[in-house]
Protein backbone atom coordinates (compact mmCIF):
# COMPACT_ATOMS: atom_id res chain seq x y z
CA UNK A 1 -21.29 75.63 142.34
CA UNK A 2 -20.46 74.79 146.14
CA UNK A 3 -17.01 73.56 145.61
CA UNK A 4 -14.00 75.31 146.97
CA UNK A 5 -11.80 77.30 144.41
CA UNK A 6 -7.86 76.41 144.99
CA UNK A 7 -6.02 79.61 145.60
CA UNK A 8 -3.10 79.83 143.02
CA UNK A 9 0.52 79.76 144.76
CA UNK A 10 2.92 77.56 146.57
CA UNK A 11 2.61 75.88 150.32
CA UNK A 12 4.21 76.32 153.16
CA UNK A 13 5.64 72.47 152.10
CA UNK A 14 6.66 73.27 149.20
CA UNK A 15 8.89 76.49 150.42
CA UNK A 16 10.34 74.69 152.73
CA UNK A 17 11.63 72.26 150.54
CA UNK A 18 12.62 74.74 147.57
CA UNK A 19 14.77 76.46 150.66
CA UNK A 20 16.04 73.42 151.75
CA UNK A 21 17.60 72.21 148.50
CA UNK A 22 18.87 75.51 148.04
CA UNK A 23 20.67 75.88 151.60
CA UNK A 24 22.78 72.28 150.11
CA UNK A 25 23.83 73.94 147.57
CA UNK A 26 25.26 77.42 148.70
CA UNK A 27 27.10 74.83 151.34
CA UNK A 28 28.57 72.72 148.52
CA UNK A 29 29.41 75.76 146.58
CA UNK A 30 31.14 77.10 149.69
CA UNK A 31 33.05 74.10 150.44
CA UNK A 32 34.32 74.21 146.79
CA UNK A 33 35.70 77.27 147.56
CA UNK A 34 37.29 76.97 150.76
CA UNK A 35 39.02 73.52 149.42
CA UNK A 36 40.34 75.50 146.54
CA UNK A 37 41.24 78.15 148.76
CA UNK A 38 43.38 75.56 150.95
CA UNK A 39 44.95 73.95 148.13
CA UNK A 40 46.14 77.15 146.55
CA UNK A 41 47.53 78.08 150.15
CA UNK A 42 49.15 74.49 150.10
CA UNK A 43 50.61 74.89 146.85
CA UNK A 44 52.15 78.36 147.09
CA UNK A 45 54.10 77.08 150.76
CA UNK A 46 54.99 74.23 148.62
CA UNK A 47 56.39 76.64 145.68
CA UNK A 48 58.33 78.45 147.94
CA UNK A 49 59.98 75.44 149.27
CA UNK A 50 61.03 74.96 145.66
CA UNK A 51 62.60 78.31 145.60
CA UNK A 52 64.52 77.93 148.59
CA UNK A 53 65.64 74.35 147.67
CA UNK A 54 66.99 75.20 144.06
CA UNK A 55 68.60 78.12 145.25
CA UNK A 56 70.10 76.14 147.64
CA UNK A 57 71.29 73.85 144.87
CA UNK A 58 72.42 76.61 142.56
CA UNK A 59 74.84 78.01 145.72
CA UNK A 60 76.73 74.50 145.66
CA UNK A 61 77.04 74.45 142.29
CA UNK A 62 78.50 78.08 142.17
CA UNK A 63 81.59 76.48 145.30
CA UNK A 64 84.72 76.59 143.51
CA UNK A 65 85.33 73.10 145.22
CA UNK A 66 83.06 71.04 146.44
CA UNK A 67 83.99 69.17 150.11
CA UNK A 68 82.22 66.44 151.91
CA UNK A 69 80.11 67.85 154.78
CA UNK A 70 77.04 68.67 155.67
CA UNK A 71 74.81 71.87 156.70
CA UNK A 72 71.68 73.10 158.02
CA UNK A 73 69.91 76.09 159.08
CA UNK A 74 66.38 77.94 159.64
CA UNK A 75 65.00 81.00 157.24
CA UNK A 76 62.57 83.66 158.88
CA UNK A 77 59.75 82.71 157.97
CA UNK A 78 60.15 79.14 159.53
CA UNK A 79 61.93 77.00 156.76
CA UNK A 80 64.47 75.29 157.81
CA UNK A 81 67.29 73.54 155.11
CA UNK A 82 69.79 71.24 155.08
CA UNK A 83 72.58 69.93 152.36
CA UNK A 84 74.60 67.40 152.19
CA UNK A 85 77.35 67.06 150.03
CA UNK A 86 79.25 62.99 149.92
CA UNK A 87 81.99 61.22 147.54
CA UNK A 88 79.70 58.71 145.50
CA UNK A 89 82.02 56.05 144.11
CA UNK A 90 79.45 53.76 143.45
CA UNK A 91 78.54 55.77 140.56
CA UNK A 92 81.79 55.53 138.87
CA UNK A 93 84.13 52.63 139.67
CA UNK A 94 81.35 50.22 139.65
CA UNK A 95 80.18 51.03 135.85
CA UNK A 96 84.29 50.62 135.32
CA UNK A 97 84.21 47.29 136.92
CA UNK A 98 81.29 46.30 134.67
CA UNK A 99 83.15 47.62 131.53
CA UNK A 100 86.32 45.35 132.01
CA UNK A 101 88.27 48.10 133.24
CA UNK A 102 88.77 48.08 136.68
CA UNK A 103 91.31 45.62 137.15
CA UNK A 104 93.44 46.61 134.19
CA UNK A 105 96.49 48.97 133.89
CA UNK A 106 96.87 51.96 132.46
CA UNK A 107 99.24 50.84 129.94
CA UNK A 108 96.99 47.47 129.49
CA UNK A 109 94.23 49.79 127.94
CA UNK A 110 94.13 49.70 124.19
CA UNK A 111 92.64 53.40 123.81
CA UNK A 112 95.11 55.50 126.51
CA UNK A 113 98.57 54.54 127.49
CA UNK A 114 98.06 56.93 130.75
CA UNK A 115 95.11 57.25 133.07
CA UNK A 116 92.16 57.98 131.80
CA UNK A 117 90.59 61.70 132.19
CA UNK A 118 87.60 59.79 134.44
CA UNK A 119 90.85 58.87 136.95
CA UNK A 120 91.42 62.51 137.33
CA UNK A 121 87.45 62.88 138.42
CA UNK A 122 85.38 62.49 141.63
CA UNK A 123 81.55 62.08 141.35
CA UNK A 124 79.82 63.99 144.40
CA UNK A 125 76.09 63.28 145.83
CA UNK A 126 74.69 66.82 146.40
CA UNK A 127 71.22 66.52 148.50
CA UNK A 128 69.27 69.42 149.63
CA UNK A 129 65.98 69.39 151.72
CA UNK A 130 63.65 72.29 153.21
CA UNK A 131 60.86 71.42 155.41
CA UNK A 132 58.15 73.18 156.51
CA UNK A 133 55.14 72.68 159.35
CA UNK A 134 51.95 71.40 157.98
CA UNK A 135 50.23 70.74 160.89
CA UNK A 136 50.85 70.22 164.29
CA UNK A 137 51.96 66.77 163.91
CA UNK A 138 53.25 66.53 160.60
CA UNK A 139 55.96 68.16 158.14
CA UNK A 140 56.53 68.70 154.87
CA UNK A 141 59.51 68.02 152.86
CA UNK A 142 61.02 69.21 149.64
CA UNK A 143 64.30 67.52 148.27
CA UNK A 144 66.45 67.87 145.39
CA UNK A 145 69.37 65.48 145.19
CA UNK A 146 72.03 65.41 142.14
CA UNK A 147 75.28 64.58 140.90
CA UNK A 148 78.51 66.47 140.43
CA UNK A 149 81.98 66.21 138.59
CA UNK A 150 84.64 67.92 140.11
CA UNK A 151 88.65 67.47 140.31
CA UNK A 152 89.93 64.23 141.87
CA UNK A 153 91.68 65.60 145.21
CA UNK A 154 95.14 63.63 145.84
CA UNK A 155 94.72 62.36 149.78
């Protein structure tokens, strides 16, 4: 027997490539983490946007009477917020209009022989925003925007 025995083990080749194939995937697996980790950060600025923006809301609705106008302002933690509260006919005389009703007397109607309780009504737009820096060149934006009844006011 002259031959040469092979020596049981790995190469130097063959490491190298095991480590290599390894080192991609504790990357990946890293990356997976720190993209989850940015989205979660992402999410909870976006959640407290939410917060201040329905809070916000809930302070208009809790106005005894609601004026035209708008507002805006900055929180400490670099928020900032704006409302804006508007008369929004469009809501309500044009669905009138489209019912037959708009062009007819109060006495003319055949189910009221006096104004009808939607006469005695004004429909406001209530619109609140809060923003927040993403970056250095862009912004984010949360808004809620609703509808409210409230007492017609005689001009």
């Amino acid at each position: 027997m002259s031959g040469r025995t092979r020596a049981a083990g790995f190469t130097l080749l063959e490491v190298a490539i095991a480590l290599a194939i390894a080192g991609v995937g504790v990357v990946t697996v890293l990356e997976l983490f720190s993209a989850g980790l940015r989205m979660e950060g992402a999410a909870g600025t976006r959640a407290h946007a939410v917060v201040y923006a329905r809070g916000l809301l809930d302070e208009t609705f809790a106005l005894p009477e609601l004026k035209p106008g708008n507002g805006r302002g900055t929180y400490d933690d670099g928020y900032r917020w704006e409302w804006s509260i508007r008369e929004a006919p469009e809501y309500t005389e044009g669905d009138r209009k489209e019912a037959g009703l708009g062009n007819l007397k109060a006495k003319d109607r055949d189910f009221k022989t006096h104004d009808s309780p939607a006469d005695e009504l004004t429909l406001y737009e209530v619109e609140v925003s809060v923003s927040w820096p993403e970056s250095a060149s862009r912004e984010g934006v949360y808004t809620i925007r609703t509808l409210r009844v409230a007492p017609r006011k005689d001009s």
